[in-house]
PDB file of N, CA and C in Angstrom:
ATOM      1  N   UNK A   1      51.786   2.991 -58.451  1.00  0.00           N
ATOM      2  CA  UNK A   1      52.545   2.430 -57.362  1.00  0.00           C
ATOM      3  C   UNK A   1      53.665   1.567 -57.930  1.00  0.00           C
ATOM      4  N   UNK A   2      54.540   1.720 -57.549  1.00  0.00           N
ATOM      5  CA  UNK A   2      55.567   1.257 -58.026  1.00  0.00           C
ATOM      6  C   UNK A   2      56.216   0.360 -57.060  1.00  0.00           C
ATOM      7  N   UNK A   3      57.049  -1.104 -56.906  1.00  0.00           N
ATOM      8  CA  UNK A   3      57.692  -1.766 -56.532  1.00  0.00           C
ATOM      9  C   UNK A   3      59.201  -2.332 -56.402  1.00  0.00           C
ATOM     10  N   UNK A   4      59.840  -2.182 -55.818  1.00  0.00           N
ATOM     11  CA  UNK A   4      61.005  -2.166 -55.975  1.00  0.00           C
ATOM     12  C   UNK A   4      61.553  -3.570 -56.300  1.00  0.00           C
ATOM     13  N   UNK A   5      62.047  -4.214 -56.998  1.00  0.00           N
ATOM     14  CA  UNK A   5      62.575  -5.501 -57.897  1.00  0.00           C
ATOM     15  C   UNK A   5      63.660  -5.612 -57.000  1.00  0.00           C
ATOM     16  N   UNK A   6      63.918  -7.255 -56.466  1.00  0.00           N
ATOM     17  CA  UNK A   6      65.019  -7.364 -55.804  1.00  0.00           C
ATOM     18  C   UNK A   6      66.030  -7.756 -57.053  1.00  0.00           C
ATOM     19  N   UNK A   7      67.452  -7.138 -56.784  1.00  0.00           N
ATOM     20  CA  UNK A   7      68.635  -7.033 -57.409  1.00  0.00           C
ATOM     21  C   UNK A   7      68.838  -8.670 -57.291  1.00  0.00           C
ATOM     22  N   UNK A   8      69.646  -9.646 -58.543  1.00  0.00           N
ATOM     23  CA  UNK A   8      70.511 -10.878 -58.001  1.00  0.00           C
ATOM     24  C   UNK A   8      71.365 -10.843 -57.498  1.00  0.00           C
ATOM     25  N   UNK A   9      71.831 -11.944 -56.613  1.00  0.00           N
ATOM     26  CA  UNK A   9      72.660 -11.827 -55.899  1.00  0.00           C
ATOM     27  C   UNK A   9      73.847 -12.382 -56.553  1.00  0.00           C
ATOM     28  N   UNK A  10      74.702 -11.348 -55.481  1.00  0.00           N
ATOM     29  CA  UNK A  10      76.270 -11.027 -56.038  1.00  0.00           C
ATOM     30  C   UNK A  10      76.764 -10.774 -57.060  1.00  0.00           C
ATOM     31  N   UNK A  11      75.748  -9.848 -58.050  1.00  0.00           N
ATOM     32  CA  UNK A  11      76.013  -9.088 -59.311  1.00  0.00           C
ATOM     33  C   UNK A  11      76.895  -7.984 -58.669  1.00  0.00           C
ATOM     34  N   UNK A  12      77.368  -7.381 -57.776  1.00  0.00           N
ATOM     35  CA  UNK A  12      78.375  -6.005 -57.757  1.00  0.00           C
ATOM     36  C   UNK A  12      79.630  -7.350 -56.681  1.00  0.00           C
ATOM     37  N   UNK A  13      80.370  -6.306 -56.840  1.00  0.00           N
ATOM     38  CA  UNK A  13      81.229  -6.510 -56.258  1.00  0.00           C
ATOM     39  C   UNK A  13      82.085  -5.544 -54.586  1.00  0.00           C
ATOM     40  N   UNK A  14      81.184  -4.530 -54.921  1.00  0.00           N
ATOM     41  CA  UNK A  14      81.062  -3.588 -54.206  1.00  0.00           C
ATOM     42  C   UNK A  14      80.139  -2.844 -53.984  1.00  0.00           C
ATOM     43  N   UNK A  15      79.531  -2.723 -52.740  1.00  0.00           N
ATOM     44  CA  UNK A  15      78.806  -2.806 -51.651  1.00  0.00           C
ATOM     45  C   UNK A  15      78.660  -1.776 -50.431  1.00  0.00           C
ATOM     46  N   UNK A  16      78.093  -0.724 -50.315  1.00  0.00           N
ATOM     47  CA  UNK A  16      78.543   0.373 -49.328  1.00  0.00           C
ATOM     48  C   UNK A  16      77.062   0.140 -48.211  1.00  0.00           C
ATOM     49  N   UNK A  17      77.588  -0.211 -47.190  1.00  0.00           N
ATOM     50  CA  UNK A  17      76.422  -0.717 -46.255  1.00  0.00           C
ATOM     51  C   UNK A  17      76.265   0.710 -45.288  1.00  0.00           C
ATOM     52  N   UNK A  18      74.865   0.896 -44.787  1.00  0.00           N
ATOM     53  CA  UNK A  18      74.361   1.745 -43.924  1.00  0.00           C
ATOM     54  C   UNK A  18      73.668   1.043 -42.616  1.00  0.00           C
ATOM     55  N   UNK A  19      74.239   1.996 -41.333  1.00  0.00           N
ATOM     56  CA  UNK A  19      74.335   1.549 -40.315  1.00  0.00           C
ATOM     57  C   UNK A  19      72.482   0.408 -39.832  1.00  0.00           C
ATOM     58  N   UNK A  20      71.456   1.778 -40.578  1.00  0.00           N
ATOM     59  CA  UNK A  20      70.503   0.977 -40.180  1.00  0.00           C
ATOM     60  C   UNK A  20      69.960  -0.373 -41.517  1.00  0.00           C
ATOM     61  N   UNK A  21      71.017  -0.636 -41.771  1.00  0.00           N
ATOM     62  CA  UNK A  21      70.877  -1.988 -42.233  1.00  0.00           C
ATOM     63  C   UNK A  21      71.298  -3.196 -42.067  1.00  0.00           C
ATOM     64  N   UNK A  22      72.238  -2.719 -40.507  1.00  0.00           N
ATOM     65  CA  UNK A  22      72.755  -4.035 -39.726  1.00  0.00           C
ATOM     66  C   UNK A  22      71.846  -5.005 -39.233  1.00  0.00           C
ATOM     67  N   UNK A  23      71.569  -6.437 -38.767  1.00  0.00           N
ATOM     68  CA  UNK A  23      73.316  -6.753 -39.494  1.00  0.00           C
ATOM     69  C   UNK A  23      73.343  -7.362 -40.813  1.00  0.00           C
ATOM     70  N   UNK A  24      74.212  -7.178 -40.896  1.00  0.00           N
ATOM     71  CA  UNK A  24      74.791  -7.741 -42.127  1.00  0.00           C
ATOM     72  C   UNK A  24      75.021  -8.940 -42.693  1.00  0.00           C
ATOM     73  N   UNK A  25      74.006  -9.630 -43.733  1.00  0.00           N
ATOM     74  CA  UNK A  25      74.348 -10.549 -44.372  1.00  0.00           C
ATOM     75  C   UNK A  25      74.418 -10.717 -45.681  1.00  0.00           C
ATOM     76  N   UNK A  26      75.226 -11.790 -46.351  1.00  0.00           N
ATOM     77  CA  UNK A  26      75.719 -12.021 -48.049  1.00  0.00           C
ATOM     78  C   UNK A  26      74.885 -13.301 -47.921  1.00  0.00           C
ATOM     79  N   UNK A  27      73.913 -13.201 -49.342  1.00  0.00           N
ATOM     80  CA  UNK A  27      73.061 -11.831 -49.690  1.00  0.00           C
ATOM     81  C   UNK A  27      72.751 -11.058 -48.990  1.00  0.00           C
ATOM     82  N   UNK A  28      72.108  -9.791 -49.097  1.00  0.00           N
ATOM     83  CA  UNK A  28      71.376  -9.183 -48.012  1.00  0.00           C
ATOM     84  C   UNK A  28      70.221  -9.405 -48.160  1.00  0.00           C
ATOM     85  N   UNK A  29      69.111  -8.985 -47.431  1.00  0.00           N
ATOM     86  CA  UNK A  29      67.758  -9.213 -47.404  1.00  0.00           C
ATOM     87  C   UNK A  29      67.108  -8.354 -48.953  1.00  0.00           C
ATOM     88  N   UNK A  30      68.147  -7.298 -49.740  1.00  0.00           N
ATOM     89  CA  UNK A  30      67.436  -6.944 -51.092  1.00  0.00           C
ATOM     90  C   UNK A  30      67.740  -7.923 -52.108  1.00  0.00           C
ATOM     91  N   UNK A  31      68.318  -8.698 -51.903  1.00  0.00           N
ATOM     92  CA  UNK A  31      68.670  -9.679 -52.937  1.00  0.00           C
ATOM     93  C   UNK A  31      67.944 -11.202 -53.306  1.00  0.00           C
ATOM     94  N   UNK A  32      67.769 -11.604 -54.703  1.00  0.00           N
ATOM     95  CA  UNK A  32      67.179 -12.476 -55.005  1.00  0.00           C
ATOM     96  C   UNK A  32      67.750 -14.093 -54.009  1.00  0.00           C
ATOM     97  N   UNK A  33      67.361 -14.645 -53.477  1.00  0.00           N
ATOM     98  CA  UNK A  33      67.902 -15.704 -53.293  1.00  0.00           C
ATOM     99  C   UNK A  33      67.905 -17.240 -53.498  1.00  0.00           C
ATOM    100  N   UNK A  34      67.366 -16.947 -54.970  1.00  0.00           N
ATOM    101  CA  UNK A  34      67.065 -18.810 -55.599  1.00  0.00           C
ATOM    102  C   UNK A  34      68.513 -19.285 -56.113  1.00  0.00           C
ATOM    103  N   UNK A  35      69.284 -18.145 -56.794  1.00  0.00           N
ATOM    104  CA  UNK A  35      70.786 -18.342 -57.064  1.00  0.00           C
ATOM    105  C   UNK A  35      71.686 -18.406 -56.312  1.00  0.00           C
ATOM    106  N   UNK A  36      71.436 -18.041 -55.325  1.00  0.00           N
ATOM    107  CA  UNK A  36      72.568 -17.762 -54.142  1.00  0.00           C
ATOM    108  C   UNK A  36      73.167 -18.467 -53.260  1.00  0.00           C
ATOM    109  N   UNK A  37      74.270 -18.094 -52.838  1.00  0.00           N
ATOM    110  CA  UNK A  37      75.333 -19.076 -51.740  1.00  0.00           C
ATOM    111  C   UNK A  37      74.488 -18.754 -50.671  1.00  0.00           C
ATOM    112  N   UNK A  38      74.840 -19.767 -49.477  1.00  0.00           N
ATOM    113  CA  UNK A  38      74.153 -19.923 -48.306  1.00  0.00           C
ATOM    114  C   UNK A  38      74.371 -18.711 -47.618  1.00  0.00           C
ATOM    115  N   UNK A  39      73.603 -18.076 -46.610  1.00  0.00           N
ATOM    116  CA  UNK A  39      73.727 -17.066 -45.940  1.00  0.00           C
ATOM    117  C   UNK A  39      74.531 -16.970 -45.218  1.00  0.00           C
ATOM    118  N   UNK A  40      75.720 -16.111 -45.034  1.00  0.00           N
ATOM    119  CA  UNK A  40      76.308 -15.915 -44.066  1.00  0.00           C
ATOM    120  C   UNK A  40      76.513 -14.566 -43.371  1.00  0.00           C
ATOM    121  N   UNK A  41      75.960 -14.411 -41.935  1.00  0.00           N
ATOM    122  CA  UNK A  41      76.294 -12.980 -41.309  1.00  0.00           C
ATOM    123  C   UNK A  41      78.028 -12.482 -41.481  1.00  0.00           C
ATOM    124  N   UNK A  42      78.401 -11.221 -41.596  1.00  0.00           N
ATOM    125  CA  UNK A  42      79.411 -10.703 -41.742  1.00  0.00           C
ATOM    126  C   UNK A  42      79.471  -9.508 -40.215  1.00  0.00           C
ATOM    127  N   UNK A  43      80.769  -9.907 -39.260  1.00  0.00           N
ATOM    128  CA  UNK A  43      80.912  -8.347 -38.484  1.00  0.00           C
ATOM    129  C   UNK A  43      80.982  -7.454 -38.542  1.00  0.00           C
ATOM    130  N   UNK A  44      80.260  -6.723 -39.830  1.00  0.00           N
ATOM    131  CA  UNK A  44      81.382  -5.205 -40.234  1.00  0.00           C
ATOM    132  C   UNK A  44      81.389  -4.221 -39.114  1.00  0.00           C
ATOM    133  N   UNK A  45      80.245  -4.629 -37.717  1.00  0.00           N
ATOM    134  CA  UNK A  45      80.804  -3.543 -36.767  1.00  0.00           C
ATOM    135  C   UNK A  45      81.883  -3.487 -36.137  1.00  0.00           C
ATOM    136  N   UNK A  46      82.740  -4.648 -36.110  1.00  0.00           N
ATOM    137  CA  UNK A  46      83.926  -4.058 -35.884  1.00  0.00           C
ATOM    138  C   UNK A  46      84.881  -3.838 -36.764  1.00  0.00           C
ATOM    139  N   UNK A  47      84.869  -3.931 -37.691  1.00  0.00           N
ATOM    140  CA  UNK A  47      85.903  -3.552 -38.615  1.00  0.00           C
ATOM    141  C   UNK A  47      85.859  -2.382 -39.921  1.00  0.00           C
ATOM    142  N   UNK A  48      84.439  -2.253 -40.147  1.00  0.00           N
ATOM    143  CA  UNK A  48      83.970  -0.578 -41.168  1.00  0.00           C
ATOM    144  C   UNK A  48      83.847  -1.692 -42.467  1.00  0.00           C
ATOM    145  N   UNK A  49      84.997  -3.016 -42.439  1.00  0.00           N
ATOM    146  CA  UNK A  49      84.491  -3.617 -44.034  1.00  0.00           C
ATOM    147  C   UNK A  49      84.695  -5.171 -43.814  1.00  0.00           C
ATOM    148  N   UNK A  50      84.226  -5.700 -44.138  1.00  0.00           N
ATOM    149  CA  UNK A  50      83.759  -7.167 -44.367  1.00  0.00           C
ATOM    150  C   UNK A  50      83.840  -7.281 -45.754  1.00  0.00           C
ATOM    151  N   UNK A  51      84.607  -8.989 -46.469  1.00  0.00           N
ATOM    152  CA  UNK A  51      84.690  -9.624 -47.677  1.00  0.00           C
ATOM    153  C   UNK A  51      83.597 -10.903 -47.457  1.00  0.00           C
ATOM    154  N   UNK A  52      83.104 -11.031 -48.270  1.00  0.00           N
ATOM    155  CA  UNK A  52      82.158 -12.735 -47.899  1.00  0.00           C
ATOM    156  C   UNK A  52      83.204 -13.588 -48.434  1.00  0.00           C
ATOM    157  N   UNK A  53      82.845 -14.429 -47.838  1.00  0.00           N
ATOM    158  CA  UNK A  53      83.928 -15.703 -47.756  1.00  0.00           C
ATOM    159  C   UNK A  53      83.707 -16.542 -49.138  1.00  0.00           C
ATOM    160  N   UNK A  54      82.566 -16.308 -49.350  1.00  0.00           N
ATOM    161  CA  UNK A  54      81.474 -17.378 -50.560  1.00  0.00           C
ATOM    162  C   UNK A  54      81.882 -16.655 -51.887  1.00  0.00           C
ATOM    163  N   UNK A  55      81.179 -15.199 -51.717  1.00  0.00           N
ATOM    164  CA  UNK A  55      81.120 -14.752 -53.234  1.00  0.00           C
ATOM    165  C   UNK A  55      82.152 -14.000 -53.704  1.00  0.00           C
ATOM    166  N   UNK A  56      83.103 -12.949 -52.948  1.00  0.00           N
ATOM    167  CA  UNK A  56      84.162 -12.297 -52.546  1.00  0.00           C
ATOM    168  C   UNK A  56      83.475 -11.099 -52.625  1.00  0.00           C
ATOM    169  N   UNK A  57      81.862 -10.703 -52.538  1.00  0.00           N
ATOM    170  CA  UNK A  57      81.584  -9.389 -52.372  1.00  0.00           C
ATOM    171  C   UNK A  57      82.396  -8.764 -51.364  1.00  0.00           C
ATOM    172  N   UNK A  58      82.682  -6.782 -51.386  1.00  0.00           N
ATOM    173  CA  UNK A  58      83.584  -6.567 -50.332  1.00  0.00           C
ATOM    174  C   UNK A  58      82.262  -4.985 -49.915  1.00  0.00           C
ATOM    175  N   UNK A  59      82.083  -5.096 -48.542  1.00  0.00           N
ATOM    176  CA  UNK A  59      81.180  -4.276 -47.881  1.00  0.00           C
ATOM    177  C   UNK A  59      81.999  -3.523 -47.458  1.00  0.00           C
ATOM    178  N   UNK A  60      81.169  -2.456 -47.405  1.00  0.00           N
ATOM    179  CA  UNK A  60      82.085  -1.052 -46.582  1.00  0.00           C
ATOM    180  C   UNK A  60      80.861  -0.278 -45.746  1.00  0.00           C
ATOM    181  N   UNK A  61      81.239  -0.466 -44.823  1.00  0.00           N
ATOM    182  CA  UNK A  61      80.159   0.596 -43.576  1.00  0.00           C
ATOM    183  C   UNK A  61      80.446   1.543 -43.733  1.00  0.00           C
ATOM    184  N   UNK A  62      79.419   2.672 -44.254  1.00  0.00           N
ATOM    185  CA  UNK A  62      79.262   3.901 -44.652  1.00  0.00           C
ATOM    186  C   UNK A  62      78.684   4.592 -43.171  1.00  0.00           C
ATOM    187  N   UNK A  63      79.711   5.413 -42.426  1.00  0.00           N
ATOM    188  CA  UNK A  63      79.189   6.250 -40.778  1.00  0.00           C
ATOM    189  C   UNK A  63      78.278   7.337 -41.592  1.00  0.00           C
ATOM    190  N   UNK A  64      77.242   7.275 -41.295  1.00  0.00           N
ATOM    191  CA  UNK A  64      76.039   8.340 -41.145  1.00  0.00           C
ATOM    192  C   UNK A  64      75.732   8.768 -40.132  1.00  0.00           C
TER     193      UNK A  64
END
């Protein structure tokens, strides 16, 4: 059985988000968060891409 290791946060810089993983926050819920900037939700439903304000990760809503 194997476990999936959460990634640290804001190691990429780019980010391709899927619909059923709204909504959207920097970090996201796979990410470590003892290092991390405070949470902030992002709109990407209306716009397909969201930048975080904190880390400058840049999300892109991937339509499936």
């Amino acid at each position: 059985m194997s476990e999936t290791k959460p990634v640290p946060a804001s190691t990429q810089k780019n980010y391709v988000i899927h619909r059923h993983e709204l909504p959207l926050s920097c970090p996201t819920k796979d990410m470590e968060l003892w290092n991390a900037h405070p949470k902030v939700y992002l709109p990407i439903e209306k716009t397909g891409v969201e930048v975080c304000p904190y880390c400058g990760s840049r999300f892109v809503l991937q339509n499936d």
